[in-house]
C-alpha atoms as a PDB file:
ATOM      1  CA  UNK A   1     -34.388  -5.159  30.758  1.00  0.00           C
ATOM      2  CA  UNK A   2     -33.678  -3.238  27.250  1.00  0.00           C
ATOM      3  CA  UNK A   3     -35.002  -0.079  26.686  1.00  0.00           C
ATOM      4  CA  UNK A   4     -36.484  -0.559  23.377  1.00  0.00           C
ATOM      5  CA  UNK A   5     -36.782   2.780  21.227  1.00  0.00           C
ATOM      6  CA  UNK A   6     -39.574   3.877  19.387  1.00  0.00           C
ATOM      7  CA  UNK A   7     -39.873   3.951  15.745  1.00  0.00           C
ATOM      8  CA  UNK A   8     -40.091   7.694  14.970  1.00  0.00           C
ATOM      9  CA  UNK A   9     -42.068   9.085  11.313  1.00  0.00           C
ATOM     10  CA  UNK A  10     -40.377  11.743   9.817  1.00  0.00           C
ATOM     11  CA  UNK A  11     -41.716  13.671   6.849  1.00  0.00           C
ATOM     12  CA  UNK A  12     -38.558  15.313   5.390  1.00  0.00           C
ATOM     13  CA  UNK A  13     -36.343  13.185   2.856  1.00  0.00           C
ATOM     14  CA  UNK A  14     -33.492  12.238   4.601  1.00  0.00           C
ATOM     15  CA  UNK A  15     -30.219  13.879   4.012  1.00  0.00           C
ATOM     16  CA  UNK A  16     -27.742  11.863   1.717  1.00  0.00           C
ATOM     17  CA  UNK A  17     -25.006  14.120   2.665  1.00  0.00           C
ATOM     18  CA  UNK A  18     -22.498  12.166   4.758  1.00  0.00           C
ATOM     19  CA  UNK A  19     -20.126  14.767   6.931  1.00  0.00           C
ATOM     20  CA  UNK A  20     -16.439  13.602   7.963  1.00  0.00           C
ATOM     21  CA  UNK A  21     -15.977  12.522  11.299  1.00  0.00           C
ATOM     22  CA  UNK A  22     -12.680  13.348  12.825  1.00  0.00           C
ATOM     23  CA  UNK A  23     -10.304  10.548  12.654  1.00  0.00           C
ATOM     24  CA  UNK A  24      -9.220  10.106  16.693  1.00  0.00           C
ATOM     25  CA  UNK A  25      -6.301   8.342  15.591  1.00  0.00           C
ATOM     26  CA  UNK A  26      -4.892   9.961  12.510  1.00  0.00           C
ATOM     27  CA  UNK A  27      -1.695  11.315  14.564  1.00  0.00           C
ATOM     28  CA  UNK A  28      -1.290   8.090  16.472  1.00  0.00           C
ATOM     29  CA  UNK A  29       1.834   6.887  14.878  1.00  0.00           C
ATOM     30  CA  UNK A  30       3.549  11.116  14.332  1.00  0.00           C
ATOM     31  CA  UNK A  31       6.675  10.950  15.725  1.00  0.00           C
ATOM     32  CA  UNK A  32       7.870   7.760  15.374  1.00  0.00           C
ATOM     33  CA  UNK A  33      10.161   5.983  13.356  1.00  0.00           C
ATOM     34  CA  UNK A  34      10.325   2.922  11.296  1.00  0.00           C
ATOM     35  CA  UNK A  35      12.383   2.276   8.660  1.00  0.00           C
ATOM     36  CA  UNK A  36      10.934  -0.534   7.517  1.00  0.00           C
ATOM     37  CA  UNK A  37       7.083  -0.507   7.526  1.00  0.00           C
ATOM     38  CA  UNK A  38       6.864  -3.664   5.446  1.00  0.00           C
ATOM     39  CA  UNK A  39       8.889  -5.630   7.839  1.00  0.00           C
ATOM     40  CA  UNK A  40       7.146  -3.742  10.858  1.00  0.00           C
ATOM     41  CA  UNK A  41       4.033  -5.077   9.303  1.00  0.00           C
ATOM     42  CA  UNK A  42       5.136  -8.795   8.986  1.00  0.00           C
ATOM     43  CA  UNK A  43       6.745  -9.100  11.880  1.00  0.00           C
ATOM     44  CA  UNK A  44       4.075  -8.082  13.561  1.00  0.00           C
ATOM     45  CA  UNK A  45       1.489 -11.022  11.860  1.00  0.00           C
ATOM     46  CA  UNK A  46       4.256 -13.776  12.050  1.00  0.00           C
ATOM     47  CA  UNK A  47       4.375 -12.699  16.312  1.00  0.00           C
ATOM     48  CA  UNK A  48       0.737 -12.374  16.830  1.00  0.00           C
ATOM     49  CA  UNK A  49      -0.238 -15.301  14.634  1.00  0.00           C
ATOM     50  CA  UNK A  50       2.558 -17.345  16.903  1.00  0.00           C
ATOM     51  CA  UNK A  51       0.639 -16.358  20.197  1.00  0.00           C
ATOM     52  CA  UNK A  52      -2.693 -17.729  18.803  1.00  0.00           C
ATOM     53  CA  UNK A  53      -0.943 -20.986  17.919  1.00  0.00           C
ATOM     54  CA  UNK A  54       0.767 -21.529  21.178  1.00  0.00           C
ATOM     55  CA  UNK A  55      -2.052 -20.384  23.070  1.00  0.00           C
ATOM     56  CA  UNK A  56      -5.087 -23.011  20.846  1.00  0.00           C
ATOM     57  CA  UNK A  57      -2.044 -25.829  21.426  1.00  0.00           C
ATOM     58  CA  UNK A  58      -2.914 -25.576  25.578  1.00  0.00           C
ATOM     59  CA  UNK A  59       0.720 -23.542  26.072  1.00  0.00           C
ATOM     60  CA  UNK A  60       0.466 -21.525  29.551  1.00  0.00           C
ATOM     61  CA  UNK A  61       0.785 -17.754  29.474  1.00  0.00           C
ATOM     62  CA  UNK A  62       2.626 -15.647  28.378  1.00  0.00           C
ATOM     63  CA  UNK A  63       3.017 -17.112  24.794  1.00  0.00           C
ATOM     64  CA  UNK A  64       5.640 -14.921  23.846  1.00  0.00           C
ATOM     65  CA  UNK A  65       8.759 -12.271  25.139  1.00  0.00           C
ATOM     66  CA  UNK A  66       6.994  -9.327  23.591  1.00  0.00           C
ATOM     67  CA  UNK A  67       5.919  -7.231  26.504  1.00  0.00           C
ATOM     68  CA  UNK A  68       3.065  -5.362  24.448  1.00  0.00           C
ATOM     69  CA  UNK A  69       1.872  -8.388  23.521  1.00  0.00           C
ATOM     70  CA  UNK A  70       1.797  -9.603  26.609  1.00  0.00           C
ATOM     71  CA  UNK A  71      -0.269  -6.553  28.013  1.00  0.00           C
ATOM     72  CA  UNK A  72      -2.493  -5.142  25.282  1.00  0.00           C
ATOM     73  CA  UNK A  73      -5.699  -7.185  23.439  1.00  0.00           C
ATOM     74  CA  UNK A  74      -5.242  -7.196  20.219  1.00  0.00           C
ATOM     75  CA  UNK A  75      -7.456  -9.133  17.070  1.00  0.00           C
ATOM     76  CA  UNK A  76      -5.877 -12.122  15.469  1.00  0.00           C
ATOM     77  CA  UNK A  77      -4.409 -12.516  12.520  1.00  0.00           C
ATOM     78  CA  UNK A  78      -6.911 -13.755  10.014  1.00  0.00           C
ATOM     79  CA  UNK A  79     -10.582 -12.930  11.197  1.00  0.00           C
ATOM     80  CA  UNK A  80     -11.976 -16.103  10.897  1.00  0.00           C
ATOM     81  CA  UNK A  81      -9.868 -16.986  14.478  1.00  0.00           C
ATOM     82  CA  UNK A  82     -11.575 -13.873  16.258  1.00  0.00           C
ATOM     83  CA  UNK A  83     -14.402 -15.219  18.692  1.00  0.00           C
ATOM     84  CA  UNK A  84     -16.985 -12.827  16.874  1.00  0.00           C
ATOM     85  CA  UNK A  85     -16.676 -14.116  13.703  1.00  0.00           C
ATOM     86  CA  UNK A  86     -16.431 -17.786  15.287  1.00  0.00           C
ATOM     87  CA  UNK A  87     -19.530 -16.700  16.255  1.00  0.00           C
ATOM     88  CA  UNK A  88     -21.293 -15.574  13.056  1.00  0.00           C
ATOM     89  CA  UNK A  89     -19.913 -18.398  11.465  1.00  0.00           C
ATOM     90  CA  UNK A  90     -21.397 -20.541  13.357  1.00  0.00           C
ATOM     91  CA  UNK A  91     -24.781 -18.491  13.823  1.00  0.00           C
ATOM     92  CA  UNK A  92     -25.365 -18.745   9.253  1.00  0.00           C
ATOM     93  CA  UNK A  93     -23.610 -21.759   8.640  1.00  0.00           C
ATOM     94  CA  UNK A  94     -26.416 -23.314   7.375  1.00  0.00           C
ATOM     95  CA  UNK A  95     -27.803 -20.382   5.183  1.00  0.00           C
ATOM     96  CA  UNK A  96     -25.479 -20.492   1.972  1.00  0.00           C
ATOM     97  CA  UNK A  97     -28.078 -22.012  -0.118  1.00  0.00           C
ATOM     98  CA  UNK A  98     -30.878 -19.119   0.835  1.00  0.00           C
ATOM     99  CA  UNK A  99     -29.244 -16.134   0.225  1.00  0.00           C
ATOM    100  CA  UNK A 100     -32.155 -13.824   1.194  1.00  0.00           C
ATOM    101  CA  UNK A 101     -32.139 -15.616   4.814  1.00  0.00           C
ATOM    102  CA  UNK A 102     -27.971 -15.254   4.893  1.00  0.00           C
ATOM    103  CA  UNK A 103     -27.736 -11.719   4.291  1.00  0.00           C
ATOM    104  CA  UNK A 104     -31.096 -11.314   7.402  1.00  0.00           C
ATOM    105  CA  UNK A 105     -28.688 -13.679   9.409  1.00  0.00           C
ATOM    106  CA  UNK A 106     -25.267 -11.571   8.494  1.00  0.00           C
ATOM    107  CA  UNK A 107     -26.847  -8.087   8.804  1.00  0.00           C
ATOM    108  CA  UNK A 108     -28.789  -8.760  12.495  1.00  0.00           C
ATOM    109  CA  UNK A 109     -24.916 -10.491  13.312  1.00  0.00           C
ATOM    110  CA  UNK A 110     -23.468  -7.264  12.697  1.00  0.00           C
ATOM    111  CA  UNK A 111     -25.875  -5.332  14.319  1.00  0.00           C
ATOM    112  CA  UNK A 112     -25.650  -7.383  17.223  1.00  0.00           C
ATOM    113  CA  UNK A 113     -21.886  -7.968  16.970  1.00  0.00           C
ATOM    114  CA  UNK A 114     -21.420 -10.080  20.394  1.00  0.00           C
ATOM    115  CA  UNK A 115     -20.271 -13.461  20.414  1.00  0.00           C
ATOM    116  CA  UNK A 116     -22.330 -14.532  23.767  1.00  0.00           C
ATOM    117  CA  UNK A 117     -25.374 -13.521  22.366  1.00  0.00           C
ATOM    118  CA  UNK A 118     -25.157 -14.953  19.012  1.00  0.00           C
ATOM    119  CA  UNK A 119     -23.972 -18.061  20.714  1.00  0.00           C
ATOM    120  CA  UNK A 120     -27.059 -18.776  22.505  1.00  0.00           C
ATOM    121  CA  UNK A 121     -29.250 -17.549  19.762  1.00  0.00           C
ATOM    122  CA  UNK A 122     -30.286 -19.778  16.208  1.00  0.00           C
ATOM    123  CA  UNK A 123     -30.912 -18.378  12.952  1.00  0.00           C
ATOM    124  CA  UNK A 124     -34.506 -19.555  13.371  1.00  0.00           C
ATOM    125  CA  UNK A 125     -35.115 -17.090  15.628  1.00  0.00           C
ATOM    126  CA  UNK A 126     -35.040 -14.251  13.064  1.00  0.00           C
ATOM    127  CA  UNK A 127     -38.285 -15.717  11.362  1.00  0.00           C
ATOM    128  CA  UNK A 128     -40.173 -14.817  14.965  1.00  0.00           C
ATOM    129  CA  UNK A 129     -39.672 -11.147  15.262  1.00  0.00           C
ATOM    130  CA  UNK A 130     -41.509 -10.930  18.653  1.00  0.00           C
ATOM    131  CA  UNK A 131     -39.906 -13.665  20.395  1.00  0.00           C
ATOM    132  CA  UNK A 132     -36.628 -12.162  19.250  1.00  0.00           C
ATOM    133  CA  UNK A 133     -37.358  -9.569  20.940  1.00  0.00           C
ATOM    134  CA  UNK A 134     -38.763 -11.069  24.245  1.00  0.00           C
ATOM    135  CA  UNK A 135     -35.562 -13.773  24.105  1.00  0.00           C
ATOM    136  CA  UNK A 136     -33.057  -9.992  23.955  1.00  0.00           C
ATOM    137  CA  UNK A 137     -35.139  -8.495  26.508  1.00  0.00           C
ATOM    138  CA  UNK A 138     -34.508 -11.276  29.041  1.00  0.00           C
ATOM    139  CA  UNK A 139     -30.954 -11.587  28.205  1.00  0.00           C
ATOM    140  CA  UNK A 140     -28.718 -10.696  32.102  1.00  0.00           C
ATOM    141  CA  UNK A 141     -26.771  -8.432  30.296  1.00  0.00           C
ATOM    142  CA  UNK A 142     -26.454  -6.162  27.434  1.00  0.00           C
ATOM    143  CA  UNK A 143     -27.352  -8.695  23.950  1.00  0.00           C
ATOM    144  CA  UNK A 144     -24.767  -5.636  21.803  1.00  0.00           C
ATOM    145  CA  UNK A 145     -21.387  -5.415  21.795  1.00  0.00           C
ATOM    146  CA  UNK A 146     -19.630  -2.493  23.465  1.00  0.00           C
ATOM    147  CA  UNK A 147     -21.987   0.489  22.231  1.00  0.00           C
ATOM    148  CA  UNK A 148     -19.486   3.117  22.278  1.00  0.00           C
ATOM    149  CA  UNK A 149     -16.586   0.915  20.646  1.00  0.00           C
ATOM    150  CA  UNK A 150     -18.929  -0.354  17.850  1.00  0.00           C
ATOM    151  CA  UNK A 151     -21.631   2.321  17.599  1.00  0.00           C
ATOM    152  CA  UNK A 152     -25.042   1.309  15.550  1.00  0.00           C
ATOM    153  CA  UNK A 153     -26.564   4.525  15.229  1.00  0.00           C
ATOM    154  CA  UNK A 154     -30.769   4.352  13.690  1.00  0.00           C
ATOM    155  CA  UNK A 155     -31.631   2.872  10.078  1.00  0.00           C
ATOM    156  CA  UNK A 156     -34.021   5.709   7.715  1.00  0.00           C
ATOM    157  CA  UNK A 157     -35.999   3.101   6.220  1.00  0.00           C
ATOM    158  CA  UNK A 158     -38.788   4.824   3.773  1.00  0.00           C
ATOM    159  CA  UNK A 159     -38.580   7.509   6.030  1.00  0.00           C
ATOM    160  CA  UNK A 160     -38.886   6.021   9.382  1.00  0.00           C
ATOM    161  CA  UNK A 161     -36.056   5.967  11.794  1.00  0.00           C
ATOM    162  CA  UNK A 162     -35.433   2.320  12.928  1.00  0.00           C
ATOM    163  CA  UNK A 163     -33.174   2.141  16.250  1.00  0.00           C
ATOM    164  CA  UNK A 164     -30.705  -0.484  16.629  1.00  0.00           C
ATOM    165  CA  UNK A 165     -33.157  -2.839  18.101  1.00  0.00           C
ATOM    166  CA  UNK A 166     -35.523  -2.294  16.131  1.00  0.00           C
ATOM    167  CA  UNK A 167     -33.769  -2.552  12.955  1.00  0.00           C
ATOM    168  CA  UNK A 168     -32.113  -5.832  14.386  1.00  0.00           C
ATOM    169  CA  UNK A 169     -35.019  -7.433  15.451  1.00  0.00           C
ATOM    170  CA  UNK A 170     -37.991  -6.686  12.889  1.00  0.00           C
ATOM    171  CA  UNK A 171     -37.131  -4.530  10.061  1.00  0.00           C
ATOM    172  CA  UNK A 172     -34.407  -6.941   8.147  1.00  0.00           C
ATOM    173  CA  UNK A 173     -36.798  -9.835   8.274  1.00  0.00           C
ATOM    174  CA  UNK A 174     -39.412  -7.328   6.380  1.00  0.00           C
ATOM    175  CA  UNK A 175     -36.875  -5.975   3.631  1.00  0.00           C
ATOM    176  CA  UNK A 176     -34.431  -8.910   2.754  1.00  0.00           C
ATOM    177  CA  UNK A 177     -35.410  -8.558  -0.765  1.00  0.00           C
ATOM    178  CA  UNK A 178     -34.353  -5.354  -1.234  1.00  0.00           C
ATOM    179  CA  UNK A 179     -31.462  -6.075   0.465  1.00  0.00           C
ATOM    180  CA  UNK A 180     -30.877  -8.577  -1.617  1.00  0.00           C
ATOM    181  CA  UNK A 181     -31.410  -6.970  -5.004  1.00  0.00           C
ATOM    182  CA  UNK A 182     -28.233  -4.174  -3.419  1.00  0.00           C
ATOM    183  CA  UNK A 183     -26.175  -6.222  -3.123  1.00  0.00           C
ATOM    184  CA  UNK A 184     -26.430  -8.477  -6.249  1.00  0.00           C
ATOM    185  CA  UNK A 185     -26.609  -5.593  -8.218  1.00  0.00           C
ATOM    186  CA  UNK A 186     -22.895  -4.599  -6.949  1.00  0.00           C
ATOM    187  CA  UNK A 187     -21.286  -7.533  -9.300  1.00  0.00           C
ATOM    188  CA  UNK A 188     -19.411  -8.746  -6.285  1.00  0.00           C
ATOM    189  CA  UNK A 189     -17.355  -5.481  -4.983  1.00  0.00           C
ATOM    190  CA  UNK A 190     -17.406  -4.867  -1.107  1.00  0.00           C
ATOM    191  CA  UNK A 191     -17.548  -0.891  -1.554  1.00  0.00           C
ATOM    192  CA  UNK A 192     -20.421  -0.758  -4.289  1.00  0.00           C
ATOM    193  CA  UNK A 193     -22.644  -3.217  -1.868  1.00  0.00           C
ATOM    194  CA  UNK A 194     -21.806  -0.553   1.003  1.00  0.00           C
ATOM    195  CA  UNK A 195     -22.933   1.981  -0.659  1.00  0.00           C
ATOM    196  CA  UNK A 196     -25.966   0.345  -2.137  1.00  0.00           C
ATOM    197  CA  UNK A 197     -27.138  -0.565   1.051  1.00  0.00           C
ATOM    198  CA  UNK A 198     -26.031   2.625   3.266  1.00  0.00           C
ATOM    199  CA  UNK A 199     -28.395   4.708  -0.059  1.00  0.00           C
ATOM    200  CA  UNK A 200     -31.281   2.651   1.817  1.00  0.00           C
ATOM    201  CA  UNK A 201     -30.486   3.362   5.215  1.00  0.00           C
ATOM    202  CA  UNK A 202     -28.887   6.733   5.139  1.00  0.00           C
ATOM    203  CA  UNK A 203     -26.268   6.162   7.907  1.00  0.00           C
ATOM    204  CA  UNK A 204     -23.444   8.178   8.709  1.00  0.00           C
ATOM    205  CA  UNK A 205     -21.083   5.471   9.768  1.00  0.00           C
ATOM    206  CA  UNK A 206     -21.446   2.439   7.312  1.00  0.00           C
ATOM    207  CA  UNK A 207     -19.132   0.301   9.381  1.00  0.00           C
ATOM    208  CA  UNK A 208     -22.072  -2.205  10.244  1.00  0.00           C
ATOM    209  CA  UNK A 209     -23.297  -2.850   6.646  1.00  0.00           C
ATOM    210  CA  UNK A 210     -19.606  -2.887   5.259  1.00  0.00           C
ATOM    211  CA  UNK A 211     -19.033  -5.619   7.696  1.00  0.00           C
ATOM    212  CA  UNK A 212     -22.208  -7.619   6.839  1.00  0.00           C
ATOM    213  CA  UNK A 213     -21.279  -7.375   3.759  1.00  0.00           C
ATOM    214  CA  UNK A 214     -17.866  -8.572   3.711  1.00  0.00           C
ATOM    215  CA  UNK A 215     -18.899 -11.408   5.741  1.00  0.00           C
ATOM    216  CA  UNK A 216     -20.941 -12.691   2.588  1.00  0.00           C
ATOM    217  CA  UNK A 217     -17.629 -13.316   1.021  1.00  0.00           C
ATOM    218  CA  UNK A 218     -17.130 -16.586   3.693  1.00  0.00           C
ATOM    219  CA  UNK A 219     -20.220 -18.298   2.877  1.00  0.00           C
ATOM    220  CA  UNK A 220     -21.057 -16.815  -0.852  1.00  0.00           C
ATOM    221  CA  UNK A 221     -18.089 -15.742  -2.799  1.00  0.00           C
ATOM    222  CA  UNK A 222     -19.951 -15.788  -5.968  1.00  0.00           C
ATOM    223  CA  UNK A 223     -21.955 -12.913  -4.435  1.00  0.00           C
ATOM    224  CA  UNK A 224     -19.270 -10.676  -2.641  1.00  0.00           C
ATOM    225  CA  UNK A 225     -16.244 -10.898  -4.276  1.00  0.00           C
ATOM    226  CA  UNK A 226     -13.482 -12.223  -0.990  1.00  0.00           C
ATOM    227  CA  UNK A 227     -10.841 -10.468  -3.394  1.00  0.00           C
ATOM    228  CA  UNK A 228     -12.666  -7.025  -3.771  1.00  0.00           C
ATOM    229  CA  UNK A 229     -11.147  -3.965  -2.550  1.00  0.00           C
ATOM    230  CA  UNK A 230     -12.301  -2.703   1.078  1.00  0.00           C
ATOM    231  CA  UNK A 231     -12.823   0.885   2.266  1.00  0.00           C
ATOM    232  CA  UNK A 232     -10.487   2.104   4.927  1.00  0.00           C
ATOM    233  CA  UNK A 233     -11.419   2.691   8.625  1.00  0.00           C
ATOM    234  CA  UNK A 234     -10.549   5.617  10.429  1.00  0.00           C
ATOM    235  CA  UNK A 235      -8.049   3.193  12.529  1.00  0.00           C
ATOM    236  CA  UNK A 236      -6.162   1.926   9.539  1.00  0.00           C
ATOM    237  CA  UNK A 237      -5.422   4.732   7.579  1.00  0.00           C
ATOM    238  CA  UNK A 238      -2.455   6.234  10.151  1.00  0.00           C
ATOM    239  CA  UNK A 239      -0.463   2.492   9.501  1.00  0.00           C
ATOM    240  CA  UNK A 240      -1.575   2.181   5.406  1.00  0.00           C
ATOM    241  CA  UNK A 241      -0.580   5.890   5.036  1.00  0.00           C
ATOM    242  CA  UNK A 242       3.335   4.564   6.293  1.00  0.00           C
ATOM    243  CA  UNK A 243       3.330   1.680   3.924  1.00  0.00           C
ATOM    244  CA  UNK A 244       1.736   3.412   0.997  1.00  0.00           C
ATOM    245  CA  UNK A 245       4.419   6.236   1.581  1.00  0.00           C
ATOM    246  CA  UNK A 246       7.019   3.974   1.834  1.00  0.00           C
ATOM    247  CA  UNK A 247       6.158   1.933  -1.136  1.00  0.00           C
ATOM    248  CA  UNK A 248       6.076   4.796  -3.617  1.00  0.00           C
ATOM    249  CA  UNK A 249       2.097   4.245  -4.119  1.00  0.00           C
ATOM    250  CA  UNK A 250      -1.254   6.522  -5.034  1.00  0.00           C
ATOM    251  CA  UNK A 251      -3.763   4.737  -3.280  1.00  0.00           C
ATOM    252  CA  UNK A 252      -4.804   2.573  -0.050  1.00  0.00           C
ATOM    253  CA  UNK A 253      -6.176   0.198  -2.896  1.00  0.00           C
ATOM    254  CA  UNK A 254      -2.776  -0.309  -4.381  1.00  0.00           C
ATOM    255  CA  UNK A 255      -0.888  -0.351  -1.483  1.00  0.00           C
ATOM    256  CA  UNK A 256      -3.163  -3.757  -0.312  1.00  0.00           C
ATOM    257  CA  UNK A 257      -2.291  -5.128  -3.567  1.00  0.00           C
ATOM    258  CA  UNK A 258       1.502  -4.779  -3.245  1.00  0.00           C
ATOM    259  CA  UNK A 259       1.517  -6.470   0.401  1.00  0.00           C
ATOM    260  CA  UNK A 260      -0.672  -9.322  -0.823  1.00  0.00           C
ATOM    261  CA  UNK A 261       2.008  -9.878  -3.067  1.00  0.00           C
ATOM    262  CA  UNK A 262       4.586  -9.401  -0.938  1.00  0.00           C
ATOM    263  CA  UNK A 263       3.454 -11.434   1.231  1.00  0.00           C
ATOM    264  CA  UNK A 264       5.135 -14.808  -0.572  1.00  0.00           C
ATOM    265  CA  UNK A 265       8.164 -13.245  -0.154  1.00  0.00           C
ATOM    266  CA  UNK A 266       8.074 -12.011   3.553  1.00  0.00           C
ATOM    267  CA  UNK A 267       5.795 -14.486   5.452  1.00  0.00           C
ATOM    268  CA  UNK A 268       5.152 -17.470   2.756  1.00  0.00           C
ATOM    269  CA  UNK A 269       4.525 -20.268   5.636  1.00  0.00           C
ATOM    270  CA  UNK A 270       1.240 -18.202   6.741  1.00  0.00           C
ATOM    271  CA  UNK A 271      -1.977 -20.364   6.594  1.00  0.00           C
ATOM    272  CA  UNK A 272      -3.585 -18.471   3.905  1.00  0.00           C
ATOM    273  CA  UNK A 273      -2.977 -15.660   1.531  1.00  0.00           C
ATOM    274  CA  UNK A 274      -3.851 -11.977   2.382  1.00  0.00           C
ATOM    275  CA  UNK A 275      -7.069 -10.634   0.773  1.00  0.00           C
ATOM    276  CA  UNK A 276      -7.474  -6.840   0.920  1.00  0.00           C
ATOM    277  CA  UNK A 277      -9.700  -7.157   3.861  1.00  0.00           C
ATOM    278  CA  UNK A 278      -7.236  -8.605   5.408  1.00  0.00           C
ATOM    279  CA  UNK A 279      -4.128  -5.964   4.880  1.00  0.00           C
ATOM    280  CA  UNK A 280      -6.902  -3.268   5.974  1.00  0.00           C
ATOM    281  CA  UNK A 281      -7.783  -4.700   9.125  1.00  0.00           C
ATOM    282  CA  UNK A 282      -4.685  -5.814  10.078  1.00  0.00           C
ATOM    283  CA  UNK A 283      -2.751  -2.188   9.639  1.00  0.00           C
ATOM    284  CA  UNK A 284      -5.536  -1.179  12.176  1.00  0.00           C
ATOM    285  CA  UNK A 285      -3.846  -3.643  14.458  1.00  0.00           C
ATOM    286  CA  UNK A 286      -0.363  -2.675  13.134  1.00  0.00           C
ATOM    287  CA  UNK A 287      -1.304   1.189  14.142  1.00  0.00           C
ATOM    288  CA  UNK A 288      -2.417   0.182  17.666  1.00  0.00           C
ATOM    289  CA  UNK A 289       0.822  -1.774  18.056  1.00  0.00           C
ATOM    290  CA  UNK A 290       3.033   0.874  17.190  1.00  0.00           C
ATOM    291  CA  UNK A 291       0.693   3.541  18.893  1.00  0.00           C
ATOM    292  CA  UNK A 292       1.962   1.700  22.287  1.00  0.00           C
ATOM    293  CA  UNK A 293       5.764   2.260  21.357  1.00  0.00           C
ATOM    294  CA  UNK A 294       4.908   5.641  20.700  1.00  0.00           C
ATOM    295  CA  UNK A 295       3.119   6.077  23.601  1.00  0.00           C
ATOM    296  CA  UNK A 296      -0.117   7.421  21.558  1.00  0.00           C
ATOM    297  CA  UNK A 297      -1.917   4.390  23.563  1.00  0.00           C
ATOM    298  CA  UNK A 298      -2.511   3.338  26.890  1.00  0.00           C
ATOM    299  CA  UNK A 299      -2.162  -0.034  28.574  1.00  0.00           C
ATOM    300  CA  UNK A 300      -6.062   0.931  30.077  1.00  0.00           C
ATOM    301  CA  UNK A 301      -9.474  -0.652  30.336  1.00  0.00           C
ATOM    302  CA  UNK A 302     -10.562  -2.837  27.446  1.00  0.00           C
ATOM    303  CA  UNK A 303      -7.525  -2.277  26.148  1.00  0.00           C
ATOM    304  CA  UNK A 304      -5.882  -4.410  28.691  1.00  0.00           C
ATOM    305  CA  UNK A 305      -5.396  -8.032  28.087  1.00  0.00           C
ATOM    306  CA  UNK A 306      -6.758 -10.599  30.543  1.00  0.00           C
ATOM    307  CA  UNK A 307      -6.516 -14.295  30.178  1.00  0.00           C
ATOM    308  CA  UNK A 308      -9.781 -15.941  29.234  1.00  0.00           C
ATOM    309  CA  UNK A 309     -11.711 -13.215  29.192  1.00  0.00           C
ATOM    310  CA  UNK A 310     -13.511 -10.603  26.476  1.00  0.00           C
ATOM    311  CA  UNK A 311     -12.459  -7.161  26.362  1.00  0.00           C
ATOM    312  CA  UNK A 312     -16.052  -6.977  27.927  1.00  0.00           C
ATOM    313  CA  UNK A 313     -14.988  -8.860  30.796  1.00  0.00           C
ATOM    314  CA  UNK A 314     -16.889 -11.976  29.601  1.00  0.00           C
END
């Protein structure tokens, strides 16, 4: 059984001011040396991109020589192979044409963030708040993701504090439209909708919305731009700092740019071409790599990879 918070009135305006958290992994990669981070950074995709091939073709274990690869979980290549977004996929495929209902669907996906929840949930659902809720309540175990690897912390919504569950289950269905009109209004860029939205909700991690939000760009491109430039999370900036460095560049923003196009040069056989979000996320993956060679990460928990199974155990 969930314990379900209470929605809690508050008569102060909420605070806009958004402090900066301390970035856990900023030293990560200190210390260690690569020459090349550019070829660190392809080699790395052309590997892990392998693995996910050989492994989807019905190969046995281990897919490849690579001995951190064989022991750490990492995300794949391009996010549209990662179970979660399998599963969101799958959970608003048939919203394109309603936008209002997409972005309800995208931003109660994010919220909820696990695949075996989403998977035995429809998008019908969110149009019956209270049997939402009863259908989460029942659920055998927990219907979030890991809360302390992907924390949700309370929506300020007209100055009432929504928790995660609450927010999830009844308050998106009620405010869609202005949702809606955020978003729209941000001419297709990824950051401005973030913002936007997070000036409604007052959050101090935006991770949630930003990823709602860049999911739009699978299913409406003419609303969120796939192309736009991303923000940088706290676990790709240690990675992006070496190749921005090492590419002579003033900005995260440019240094995306640059791999995209280097990208026909150094890996032109991949599926698809890089988008930004894809360079961000995937230097995040690049820093935990190189965090195990330099022994800044452990082979521990959900860290550890396990054949067939979730880093939740599932």
């Amino acid at each position: 059984m969930i314990k379900i918070s209470r929605k809690i009135k508050i008569k102060t305006a909420r605070s806009t001011q958004i402090s900066e958290s301390h970035n856990p992994y900023a030293a990560a990669l200190d210390g260690l040396v690569l020459d090349d981070p550019v070829v660190a950074f392809f080699d790395f995709c052309r590997e892990r991109e392998q693995i996910r091939f050989l492994r989807e073709s019905g190969d046995p274990a281990p897919w490849t020589e690579d001995a951190i690869f064989q022991k750490g979980r990492f995300l794949n290549v391009f996010r549209e192979d990662d179970r979660g977004s399998k599963a969101i996929l799958r959970f608003a495929k048939h919203l394109a044409d309603d936008l209002p209902a997409l972005i309800h669907a995208l931003f109660f996906a994010r919220w909820c963030n696990r695949q075996t929840t989403l998977d035995v949930l429809s998008h019908s659902i969110l149009a019956e708040p209270e049997r939402l809720r009863r259908t989460l309540e029942t659920l055998p175990s927990q219907p979030w993701c890991n809360v302390t690897a992907y924390p949700v912390e309370p929506v300020c919504w007209e100055g009432v504090f929504y928790s995660r569950f609450d927010a999830a289950t009844t308050l998106f269905g009620k405010i869609t439209g202005s949702l809606t009109r955020a978003i729209t209004g941000a001419d297709g860029d990824v950051i401005r909708a973030t913002h936007a939205v997070n000036a409604l909700f007052g959050m101090q991690n935006d991770f949630p919305i930003f990823m709602a939000i860049i999911d739009l760009a699978w299913f409406r491109p003419d609303v969120i731009n796939p192309e736009s430039h991303v923000p940088t999370g706290i676990g790709a900036v240690a990675f992006l700092d070496r190749l921005q460095k090492y590419l002579g560049l003033d900005s995260h923003q440019q240094t995306c740019d640059r791999m995209i196009a280097l990208q026909r040069e150094y890996w032109p056989e991949a599926k698809r071409a890089f988008q930004p979000i894809d360079v961000e996320y995937l230097s995040c993956e690049c820093r935990k790599y190189y965090s195990y060679i330099n022994g800044t990460k452990l082979f521990e928990g959900k860290n550890v990879f396990r054949s067939g199974k979730s880093a939740d155990g599932q």
